[in-house]
Protein backbone atom coordinates (compact mmCIF):
# COMPACT_ATOMS: atom_id res chain seq x y z
CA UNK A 1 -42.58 17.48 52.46
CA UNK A 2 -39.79 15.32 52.26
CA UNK A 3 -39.00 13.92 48.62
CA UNK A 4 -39.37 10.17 48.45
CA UNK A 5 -36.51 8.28 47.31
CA UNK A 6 -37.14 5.65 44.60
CA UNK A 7 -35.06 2.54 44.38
CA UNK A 8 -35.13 -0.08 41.51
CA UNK A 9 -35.63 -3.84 42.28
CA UNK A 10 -33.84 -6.04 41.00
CA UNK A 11 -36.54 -7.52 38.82
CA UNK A 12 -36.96 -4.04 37.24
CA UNK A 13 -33.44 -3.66 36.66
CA UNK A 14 -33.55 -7.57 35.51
CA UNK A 15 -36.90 -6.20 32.84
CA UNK A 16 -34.58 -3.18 31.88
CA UNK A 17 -31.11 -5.55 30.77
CA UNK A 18 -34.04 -7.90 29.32
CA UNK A 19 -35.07 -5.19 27.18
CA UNK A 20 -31.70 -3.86 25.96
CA UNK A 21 -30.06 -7.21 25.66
CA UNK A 22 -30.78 -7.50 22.39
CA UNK A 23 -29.57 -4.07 21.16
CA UNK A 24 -26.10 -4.89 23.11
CA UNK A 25 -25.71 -8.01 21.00
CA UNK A 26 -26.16 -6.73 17.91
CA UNK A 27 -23.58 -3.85 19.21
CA UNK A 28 -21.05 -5.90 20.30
CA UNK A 29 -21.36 -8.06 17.28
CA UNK A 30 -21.01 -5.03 14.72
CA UNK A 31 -17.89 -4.37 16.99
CA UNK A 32 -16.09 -7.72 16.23
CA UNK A 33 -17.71 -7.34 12.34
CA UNK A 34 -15.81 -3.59 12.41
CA UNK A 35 -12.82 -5.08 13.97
CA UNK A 36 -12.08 -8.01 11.27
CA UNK A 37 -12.94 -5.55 8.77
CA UNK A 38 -10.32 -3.29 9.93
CA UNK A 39 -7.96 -6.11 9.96
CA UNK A 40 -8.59 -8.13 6.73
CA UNK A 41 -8.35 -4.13 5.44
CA UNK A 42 -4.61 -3.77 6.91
CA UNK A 43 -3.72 -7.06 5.62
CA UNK A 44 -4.68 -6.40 2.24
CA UNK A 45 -2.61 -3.07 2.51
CA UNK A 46 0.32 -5.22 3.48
CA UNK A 47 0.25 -7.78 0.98
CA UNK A 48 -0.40 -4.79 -1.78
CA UNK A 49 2.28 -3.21 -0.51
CA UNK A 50 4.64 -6.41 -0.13
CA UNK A 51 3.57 -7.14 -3.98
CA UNK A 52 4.39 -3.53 -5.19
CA UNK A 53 7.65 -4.24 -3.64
CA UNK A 54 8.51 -7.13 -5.69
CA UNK A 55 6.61 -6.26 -8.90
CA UNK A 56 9.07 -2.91 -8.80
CA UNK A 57 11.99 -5.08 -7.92
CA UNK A 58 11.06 -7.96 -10.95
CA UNK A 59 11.12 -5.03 -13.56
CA UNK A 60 14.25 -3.58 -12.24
CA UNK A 61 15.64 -6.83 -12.41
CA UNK A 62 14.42 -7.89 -15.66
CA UNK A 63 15.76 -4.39 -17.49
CA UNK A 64 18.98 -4.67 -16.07
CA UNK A 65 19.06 -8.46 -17.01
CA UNK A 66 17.94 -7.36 -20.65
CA UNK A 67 19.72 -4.74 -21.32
CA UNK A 68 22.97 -6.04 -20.83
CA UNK A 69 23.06 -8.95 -23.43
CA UNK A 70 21.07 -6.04 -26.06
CA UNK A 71 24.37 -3.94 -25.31
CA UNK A 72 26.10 -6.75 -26.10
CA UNK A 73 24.53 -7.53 -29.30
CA UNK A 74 24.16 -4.30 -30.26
CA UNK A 75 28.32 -3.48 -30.42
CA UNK A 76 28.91 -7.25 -31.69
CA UNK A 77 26.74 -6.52 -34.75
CA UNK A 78 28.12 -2.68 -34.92
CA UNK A 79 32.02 -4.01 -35.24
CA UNK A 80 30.04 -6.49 -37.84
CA UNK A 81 29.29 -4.23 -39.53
CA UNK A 82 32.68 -1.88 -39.82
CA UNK A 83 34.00 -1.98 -43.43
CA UNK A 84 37.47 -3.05 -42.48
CA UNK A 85 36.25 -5.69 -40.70
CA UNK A 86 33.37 -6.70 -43.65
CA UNK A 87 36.63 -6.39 -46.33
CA UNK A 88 38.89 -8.77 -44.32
CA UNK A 89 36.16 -11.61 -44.27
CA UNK A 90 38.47 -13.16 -41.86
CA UNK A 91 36.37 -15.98 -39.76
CA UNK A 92 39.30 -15.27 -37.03
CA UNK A 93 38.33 -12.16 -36.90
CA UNK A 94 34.38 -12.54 -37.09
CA UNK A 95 34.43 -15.44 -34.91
CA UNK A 96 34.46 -13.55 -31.39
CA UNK A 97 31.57 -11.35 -32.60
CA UNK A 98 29.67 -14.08 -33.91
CA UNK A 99 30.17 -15.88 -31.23
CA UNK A 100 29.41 -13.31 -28.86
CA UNK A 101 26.02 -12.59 -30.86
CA UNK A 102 25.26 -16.21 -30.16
CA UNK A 103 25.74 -16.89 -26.43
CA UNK A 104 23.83 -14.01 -25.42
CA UNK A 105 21.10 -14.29 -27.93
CA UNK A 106 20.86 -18.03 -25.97
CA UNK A 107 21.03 -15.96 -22.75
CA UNK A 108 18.47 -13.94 -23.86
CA UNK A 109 16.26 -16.95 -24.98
CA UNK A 110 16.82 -18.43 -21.60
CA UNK A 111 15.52 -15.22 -19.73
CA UNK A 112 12.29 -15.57 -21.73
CA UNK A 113 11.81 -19.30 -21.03
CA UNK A 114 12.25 -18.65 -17.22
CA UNK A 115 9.42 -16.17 -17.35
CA UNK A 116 7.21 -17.96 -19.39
CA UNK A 117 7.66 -21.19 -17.38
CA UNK A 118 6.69 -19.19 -13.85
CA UNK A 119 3.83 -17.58 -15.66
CA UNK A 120 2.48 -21.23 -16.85
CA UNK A 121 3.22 -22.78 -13.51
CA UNK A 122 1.19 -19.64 -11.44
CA UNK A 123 -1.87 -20.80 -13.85
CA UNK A 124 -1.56 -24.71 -13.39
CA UNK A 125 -0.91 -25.31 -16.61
CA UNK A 126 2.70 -26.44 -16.60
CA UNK A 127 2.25 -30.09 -18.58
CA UNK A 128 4.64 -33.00 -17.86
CA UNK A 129 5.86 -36.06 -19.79
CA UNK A 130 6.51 -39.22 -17.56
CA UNK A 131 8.92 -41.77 -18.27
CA UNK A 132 11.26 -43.60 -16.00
CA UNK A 133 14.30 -41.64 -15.52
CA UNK A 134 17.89 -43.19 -14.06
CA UNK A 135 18.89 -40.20 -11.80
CA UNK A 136 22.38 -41.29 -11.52
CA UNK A 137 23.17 -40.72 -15.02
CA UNK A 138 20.50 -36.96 -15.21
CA UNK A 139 22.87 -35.74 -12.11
CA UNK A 140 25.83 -36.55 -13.91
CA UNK A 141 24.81 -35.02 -17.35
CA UNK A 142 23.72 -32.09 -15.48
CA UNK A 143 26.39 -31.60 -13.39
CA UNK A 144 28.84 -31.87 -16.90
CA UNK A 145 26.84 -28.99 -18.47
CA UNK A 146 28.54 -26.88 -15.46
CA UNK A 147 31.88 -27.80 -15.01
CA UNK A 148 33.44 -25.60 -18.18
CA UNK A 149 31.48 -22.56 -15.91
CA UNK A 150 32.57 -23.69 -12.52
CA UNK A 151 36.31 -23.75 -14.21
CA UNK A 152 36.47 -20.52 -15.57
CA UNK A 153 35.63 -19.02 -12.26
CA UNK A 154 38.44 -20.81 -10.94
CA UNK A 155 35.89 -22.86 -8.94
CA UNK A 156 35.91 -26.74 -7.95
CA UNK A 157 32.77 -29.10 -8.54
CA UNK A 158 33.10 -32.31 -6.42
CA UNK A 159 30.38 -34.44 -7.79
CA UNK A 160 29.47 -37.86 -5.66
CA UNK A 161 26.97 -40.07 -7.15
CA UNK A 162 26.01 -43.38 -5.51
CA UNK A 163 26.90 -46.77 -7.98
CA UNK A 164 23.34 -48.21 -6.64
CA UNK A 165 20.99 -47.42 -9.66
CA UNK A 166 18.30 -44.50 -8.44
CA UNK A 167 15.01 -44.62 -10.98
CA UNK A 168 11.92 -42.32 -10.72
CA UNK A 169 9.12 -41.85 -12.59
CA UNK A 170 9.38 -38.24 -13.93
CA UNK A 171 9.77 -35.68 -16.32
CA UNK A 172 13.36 -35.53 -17.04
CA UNK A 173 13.76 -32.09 -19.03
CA UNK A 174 11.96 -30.32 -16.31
CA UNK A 175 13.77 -32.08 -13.35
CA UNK A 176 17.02 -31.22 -15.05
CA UNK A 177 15.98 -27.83 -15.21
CA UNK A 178 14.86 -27.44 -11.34
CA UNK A 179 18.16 -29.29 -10.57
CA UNK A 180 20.39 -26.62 -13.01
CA UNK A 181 18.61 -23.61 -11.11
CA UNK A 182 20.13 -25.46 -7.99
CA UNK A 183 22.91 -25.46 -9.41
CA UNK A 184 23.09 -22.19 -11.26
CA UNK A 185 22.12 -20.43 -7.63
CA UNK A 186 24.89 -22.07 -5.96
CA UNK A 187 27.30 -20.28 -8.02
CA UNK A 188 25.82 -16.75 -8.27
CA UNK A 189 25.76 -16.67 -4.01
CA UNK A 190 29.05 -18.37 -4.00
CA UNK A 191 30.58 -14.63 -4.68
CA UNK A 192 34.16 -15.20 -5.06
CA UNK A 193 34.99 -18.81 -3.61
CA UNK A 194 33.30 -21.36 -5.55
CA UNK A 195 33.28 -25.01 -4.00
CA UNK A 196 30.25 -26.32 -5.09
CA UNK A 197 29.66 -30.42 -4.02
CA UNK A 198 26.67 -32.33 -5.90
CA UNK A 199 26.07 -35.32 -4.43
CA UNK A 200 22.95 -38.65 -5.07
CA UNK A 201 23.44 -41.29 -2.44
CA UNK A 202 20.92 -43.51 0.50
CA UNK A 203 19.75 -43.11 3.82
CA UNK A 204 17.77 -46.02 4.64
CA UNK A 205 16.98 -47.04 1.68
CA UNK A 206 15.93 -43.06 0.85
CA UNK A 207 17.77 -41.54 -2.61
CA UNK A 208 18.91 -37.91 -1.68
CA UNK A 209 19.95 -35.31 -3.58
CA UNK A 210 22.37 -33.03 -2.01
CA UNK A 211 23.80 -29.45 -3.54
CA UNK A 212 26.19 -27.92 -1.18
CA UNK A 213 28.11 -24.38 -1.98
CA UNK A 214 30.64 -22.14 0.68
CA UNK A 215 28.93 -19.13 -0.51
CA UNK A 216 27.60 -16.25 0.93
CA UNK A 217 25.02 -18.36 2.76
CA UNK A 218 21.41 -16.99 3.52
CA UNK A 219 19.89 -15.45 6.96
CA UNK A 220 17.70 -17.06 9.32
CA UNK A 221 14.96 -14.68 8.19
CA UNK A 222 14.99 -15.03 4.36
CA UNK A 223 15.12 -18.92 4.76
CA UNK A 224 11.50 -19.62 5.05
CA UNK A 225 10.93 -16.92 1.54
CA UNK A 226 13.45 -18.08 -0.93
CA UNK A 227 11.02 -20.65 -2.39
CA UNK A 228 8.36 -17.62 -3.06
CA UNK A 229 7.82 -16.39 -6.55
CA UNK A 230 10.30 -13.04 -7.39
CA UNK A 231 11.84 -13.33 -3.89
CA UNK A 232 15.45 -12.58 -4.04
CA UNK A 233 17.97 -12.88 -1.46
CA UNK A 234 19.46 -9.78 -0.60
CA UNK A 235 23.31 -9.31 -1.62
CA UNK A 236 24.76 -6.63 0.37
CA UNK A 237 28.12 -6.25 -1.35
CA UNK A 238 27.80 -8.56 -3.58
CA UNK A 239 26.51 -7.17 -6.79
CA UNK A 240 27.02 -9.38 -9.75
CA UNK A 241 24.16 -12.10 -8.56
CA UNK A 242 21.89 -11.54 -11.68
CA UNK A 243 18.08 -13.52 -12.29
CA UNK A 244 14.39 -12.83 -11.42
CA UNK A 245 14.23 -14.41 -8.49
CA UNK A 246 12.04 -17.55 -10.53
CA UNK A 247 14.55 -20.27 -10.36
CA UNK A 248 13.50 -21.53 -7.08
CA UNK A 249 10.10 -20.85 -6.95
CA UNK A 250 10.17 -23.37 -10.23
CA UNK A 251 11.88 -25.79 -8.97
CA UNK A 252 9.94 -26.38 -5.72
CA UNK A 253 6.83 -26.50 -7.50
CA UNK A 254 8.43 -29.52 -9.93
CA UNK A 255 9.68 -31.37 -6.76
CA UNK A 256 6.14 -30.79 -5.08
CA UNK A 257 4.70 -31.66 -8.12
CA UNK A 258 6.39 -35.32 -7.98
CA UNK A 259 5.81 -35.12 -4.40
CA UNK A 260 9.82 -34.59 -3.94
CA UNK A 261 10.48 -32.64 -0.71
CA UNK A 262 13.18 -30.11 -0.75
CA UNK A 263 14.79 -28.86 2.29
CA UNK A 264 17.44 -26.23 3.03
CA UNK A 265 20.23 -25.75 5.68
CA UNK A 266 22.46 -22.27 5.56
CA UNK A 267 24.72 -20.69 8.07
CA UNK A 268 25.35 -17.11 6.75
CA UNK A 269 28.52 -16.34 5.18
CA UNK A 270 29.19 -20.16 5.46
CA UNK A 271 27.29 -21.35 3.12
CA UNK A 272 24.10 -23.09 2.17
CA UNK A 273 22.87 -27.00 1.49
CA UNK A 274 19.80 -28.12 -0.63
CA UNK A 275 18.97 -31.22 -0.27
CA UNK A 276 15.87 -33.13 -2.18
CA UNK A 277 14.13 -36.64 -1.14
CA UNK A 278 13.51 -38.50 -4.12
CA UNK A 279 10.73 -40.85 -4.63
CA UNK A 280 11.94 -44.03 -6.12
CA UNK A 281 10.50 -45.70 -8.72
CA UNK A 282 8.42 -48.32 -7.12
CA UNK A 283 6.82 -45.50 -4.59
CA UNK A 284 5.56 -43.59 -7.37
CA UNK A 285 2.56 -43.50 -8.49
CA UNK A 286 1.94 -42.12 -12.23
CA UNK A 287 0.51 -38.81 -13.17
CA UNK A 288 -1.38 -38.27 -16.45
């Protein structure tokens, strides 16, 4: 006898998918839940990883920035307290030390405030006192509080401010302090040519504020980071650009706050451009 050869139809084979369609669902979906598990997973790893990073960098930064005004301190008060100096009481020769004691006690101070002011502003609770500021004459004062630095490094400050009076609605100590990090930035990455130009002027009928150095400039890559909290640009060479990499981060989130937006131009080893749209006074609307 001759075995007989059984063939499926194709309503069997139609009753046999029917029956197992279910069952492939539910596998294929279990795939795709495996699969964005897997990938959430790996980015978490990443951004661990990329926060380990900068947490380790922050705390190497902030002992080195530390320890040198302690050093400081520490000898200033030590030659304080030598006998022959004690005996002489000669304010010549205590002045130095004294003085010495003083700036980096304020430097110290001024570390401290950064952090704190980073740590409020990551929790939303940064608080803000409104009044109408004239930003022609907070540019100016601002800009005066660096030109005694700017001149010791042998540096120029051009500083252009427009004679058409520029109000906002704002809180001024914290605006001066987002505009000094601008500053104070400019002249750590400007290495050893300082040419730092602060100017306030219109474009149709817009107040800009522009802060232009010829330092080391920043690459393409690190552009769109800078503004991210503890970022810092990497130096190569240059070694002596000190800070937590806060400065920024703080002063974007002041400008956003105001509804300010800050932009950034740089062409590495050229130099770099910040420049901030200010809201005028009559497009502001208060804040409580």
């Amino acid at each position: 006898l001759k075995p007989k050869l059984y063939f499926a139809s194709d309503n069997e084979n139609l009753f046999v998918f029917e029956g197992m369609k279910t069952s492939l669902y539910i596998t294929f979906l279990l795939v795709i839940l495996v699969g964005i598990a897997l990938f959430s997973m790996y980015k978490t790893i990443l951004l661990q990883r990329n926060f380990s990073e900068l947490r380790n960098d922050f705390i190497s930064n902030m002992t080195h920035e530390f320890k040198t005004p302690i050093s400081t301190i520490k000898l200033a008060c030590e030659a304080l307290s030598d006998d022959d100096v004690v005996e002489k009481n000669d304010k010549e020769t205590l002045a130095p030390y004294l003085n010495m004691i003083h700036l980096e006690n304020k430097r110290l101070s001024n570390l401290v405030d950064s952090i704190l002011k980073s740590a409020v502003m990551l929790k939303g609770e940064m608080k803000y006192e409104n009044q109408e500021v004239c930003m022609n004459e907070l540019v100016e004062e601002v800009s005066e509080k660096f030109k005694f630095r700017i001149k010791s490094l042998n540096g120029k400050l051009k500083l252009n401010v427009t004679d058409t009076p520029v109000y906002s609605i704002c809180d001024k100590l914290h605006v001066s302090n987002a505009i000094s990090n601008l500053i104070d930035n400019a002249i750590k990455y400007s290495a050893d040519n300082v040419e730092i130009e602060i100017s306030l002027f219109h474009i149709k009928k817009q107040a800009i504020l522009a802060i232009t150095d010829k330092g080391i400039g920043i690459k393409e890559e690190y552009l769109s980071k800078i503004f991210d909290n503890l970022f810092r640009v990497p130096t190569g060479n240059v070694h002596n650009v000190k800070g937590f990499g806060l400065g920024l981060n703080y002063a974007k989130g002041v400008f956003d706050y105001y509804g300010w937006k800050i932009s950034v131009n740089s062409t590495f080893q050229k130099g770099t451009s910040f420049r901030i749209l200010i809201k005028n006074k009559n497009d502001d609307e208060l804040r409580n």
